[in-house]
Protein backbone atom coordinates (compact mmCIF):
# COMPACT_ATOMS: atom_id res chain seq x y z
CA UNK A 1 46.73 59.00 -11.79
CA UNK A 2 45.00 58.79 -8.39
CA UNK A 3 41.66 57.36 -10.32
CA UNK A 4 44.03 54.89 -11.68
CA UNK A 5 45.53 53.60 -8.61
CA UNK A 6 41.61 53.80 -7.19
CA UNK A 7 40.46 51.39 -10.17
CA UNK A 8 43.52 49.15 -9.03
CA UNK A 9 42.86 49.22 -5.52
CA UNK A 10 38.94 48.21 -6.24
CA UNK A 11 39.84 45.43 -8.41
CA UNK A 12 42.20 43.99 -5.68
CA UNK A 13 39.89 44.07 -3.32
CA UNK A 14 37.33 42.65 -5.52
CA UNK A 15 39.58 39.87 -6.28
CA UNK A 16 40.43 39.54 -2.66
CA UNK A 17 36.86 39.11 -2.18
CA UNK A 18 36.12 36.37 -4.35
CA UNK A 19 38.91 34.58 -3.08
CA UNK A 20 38.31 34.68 0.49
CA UNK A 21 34.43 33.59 -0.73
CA UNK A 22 36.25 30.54 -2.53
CA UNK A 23 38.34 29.48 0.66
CA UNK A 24 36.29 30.29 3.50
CA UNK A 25 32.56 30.30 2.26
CA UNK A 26 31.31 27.69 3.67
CA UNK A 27 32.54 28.78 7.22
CA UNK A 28 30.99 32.24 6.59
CA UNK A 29 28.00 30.44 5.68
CA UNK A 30 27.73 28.69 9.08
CA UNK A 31 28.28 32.11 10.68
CA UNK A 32 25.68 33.60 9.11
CA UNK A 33 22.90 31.05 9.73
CA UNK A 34 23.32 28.84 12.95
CA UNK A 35 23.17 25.51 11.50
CA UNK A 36 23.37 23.63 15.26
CA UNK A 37 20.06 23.99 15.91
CA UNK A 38 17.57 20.79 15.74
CA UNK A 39 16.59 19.37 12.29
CA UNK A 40 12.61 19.49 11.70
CA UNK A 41 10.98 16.51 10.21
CA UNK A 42 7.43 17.10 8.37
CA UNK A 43 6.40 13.10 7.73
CA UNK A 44 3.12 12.00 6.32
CA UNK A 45 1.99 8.87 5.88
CA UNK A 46 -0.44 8.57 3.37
CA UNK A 47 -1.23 4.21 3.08
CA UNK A 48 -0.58 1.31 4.69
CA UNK A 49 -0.85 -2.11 3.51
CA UNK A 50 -0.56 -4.87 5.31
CA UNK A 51 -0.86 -9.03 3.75
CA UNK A 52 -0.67 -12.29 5.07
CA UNK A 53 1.96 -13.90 2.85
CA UNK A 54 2.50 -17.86 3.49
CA UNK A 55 5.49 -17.89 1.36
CA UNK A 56 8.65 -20.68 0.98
CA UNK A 57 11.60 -19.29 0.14
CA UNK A 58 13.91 -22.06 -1.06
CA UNK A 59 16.15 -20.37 -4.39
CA UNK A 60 18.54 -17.30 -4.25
CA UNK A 61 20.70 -15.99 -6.74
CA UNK A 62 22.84 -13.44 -6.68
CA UNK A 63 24.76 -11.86 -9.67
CA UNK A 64 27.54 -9.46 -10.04
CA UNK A 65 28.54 -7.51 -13.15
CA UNK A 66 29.45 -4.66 -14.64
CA UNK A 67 27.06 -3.14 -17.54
CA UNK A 68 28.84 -0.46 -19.58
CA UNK A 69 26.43 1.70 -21.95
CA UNK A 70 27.30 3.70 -24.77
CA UNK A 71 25.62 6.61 -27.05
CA UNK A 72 27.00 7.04 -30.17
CA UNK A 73 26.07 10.45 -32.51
CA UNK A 74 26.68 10.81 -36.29
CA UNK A 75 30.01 12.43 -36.87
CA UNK A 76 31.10 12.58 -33.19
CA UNK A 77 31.07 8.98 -32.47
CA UNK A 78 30.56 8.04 -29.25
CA UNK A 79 29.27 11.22 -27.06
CA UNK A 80 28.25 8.93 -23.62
CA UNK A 81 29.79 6.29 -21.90
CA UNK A 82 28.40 4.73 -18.43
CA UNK A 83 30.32 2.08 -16.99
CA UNK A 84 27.94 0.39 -13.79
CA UNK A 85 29.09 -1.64 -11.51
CA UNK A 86 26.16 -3.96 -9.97
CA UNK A 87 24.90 -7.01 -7.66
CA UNK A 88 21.26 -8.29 -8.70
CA UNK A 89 19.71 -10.33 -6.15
CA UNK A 90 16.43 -12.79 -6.82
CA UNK A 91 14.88 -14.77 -4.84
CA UNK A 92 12.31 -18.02 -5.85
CA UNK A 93 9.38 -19.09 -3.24
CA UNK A 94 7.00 -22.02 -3.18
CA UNK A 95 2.84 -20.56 -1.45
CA UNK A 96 2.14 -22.63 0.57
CA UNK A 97 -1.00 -21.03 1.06
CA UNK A 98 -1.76 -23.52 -1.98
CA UNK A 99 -0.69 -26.57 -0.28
CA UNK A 100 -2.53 -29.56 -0.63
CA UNK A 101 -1.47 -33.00 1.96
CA UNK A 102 -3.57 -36.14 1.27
CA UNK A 103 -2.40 -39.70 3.14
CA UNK A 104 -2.91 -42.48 0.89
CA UNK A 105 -1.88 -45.93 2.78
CA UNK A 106 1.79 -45.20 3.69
CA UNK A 107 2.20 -41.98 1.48
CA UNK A 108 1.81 -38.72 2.20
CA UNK A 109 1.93 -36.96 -0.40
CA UNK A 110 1.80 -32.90 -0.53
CA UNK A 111 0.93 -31.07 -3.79
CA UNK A 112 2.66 -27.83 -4.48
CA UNK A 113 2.84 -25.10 -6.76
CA UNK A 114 6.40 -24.62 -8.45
CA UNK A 115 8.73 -21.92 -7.00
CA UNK A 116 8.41 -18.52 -8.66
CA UNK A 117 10.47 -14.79 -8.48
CA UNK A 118 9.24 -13.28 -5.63
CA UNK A 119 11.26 -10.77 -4.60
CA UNK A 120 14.14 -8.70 -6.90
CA UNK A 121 16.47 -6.09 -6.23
CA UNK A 122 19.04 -4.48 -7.89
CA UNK A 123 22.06 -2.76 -6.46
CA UNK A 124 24.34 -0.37 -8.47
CA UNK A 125 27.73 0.73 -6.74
CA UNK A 126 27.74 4.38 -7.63
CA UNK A 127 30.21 5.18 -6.14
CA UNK A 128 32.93 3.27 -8.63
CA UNK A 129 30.43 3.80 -11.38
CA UNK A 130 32.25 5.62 -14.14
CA UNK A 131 31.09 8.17 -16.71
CA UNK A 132 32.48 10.18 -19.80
CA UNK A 133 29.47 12.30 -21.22
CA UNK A 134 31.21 15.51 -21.75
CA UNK A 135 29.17 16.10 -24.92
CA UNK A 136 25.74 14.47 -23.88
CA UNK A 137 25.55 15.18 -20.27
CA UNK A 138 24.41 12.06 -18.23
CA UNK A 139 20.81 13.34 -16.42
CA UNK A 140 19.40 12.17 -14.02
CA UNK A 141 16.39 10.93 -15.60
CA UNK A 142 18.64 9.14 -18.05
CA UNK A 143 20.88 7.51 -15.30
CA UNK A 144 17.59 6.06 -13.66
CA UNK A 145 16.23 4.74 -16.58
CA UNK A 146 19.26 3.23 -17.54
CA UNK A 147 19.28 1.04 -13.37
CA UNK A 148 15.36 0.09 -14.04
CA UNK A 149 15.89 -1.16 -17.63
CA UNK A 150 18.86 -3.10 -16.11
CA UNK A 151 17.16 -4.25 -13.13
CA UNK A 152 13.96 -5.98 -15.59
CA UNK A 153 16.26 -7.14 -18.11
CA UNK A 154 17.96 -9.32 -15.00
CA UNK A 155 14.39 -10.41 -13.65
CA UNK A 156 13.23 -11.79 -16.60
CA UNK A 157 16.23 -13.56 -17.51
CA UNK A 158 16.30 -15.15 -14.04
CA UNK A 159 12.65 -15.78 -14.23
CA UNK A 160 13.01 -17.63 -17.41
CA UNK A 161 16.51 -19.22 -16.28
CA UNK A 162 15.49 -23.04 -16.34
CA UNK A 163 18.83 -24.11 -14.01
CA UNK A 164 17.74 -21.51 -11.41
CA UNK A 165 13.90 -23.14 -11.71
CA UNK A 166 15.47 -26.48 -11.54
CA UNK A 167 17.44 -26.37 -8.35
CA UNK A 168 14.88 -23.81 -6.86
CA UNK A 169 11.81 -27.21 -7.32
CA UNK A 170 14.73 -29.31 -5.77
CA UNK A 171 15.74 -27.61 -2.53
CA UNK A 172 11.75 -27.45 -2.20
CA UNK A 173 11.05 -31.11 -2.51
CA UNK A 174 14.58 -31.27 0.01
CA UNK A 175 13.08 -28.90 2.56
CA UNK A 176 9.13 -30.42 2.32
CA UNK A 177 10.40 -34.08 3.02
CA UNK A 178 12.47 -32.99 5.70
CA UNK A 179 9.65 -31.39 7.08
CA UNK A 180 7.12 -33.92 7.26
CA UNK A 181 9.19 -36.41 7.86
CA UNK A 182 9.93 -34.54 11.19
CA UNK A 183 6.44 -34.38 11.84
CA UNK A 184 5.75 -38.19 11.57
CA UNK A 185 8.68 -38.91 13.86
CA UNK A 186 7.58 -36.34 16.15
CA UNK A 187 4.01 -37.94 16.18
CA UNK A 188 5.15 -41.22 16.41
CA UNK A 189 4.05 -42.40 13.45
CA UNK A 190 5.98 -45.23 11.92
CA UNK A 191 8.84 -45.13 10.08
CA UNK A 192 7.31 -47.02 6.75
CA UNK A 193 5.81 -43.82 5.52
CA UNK A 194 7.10 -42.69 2.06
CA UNK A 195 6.75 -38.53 1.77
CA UNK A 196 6.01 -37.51 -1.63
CA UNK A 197 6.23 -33.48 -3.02
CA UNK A 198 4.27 -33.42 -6.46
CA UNK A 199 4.16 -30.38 -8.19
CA UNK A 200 0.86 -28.77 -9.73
CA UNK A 201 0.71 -25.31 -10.72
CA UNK A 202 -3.09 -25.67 -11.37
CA UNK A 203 -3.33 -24.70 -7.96
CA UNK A 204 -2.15 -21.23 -8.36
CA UNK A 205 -5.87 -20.76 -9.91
CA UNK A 206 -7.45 -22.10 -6.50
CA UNK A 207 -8.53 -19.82 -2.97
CA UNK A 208 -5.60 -18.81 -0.75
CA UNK A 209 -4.50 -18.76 2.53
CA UNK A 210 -5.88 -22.30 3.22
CA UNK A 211 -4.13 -25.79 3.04
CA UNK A 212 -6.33 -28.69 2.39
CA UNK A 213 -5.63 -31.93 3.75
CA UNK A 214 -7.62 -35.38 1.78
CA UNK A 215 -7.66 -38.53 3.45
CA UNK A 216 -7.98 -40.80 0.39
């Protein structure tokens, strides 16, 4: 009889034990190794690059959406569901490094490359992203793949998008006018002029960083 009541007594406690670990473990935790002191960063820089970019940006778009992706398994159906909430931004530039200005009479005319994706980013909002993989267990690995196949799916449908190439070439013949036409009023130069913004994506082939200017 006492060995019973011993056996009891040690399986209390043990139980005791494990519950006061559950409740209060991760204040024992913080007694047991002083987490106030100072955090130690170890940084290492391995490369820097920097470039002279000479870059218009003229076109943004920005997309929100909601991609939901499913795994399906013989006999079980459907075994993974993701449900990913996301904004895609893009935006389109004109390099101007390219640029070529000629004056012929009263025109001034400035020859431009088309706008292009420059820059891409895609932002998923996991925290409201939603998941049911209780028999094929989301990794990871799997979740990442799943944001960078997203992410170039959504460039190269933007890239391709002829409405977003369209108004991108038109804010950029907007924004050139407007620009030399400030420069011939600020240079007094008469009013007559007629600015012209032709586009010629044979110059992406020529030397950049420099703007030629012909007098014809």
């Amino acid at each position: 009889m006492k060995k019973l009541f011993s056996l009891i007594f040690i399986l209390v406690l043990m139980v005791a034990m494990v519950f006061v670990g559950f409740i209060f473990g991760p204040q024992i935790s913080d007694l047991l190794f002083d987490t106030s002191t100072e955090t130690k960063w170890l940084s290492e820089r391995f490369s820097e690059t920097l470039k002279e970019k000479n870059d218009l940006v003229v076109y943004e778009a920005e997309i929100t959406g909601q991609e939901t992706i499913t795994q399906d398994a013989f006999l079980f159906g459907t075994v993974q569901k993701v449900e990913m909430p996301y904004t895609f931004n893009m935006n389109f530039s004109v390099d101007l490094s390219k640029a070529v200005v000629s004056c012929d009479g009263n025109t001034i005319s400035i020859r431009v490359p088309g706008p292009r994706a420059s820059y891409y980013k895609l932002t998923v909002n996991d925290e409201n992203m939603k998941k049911s993989d209780f028999l094929y267990p989301l990794t990871p690995e799997r979740y990442a793949s799943i944001k960078t196949e997203l992410e170039t799916r959504l460039y190269e449908e933007g890239q391709s998008n002829q409405q977003y190439l369209t108004d991108a070439w038109d804010v950029t013949v907007r924004n050139l006018q407007t620009l030399l036409e400030s420069v011939a009023q600020n240079n007094a130069i008469t009013s007559s002029y007629t600015v012209k913004v032709i586009r010629d994506d044979t110059l992406l082939t020529a030397p950049a960083n420099q703007v030629s200017i012909d007098n014809e």
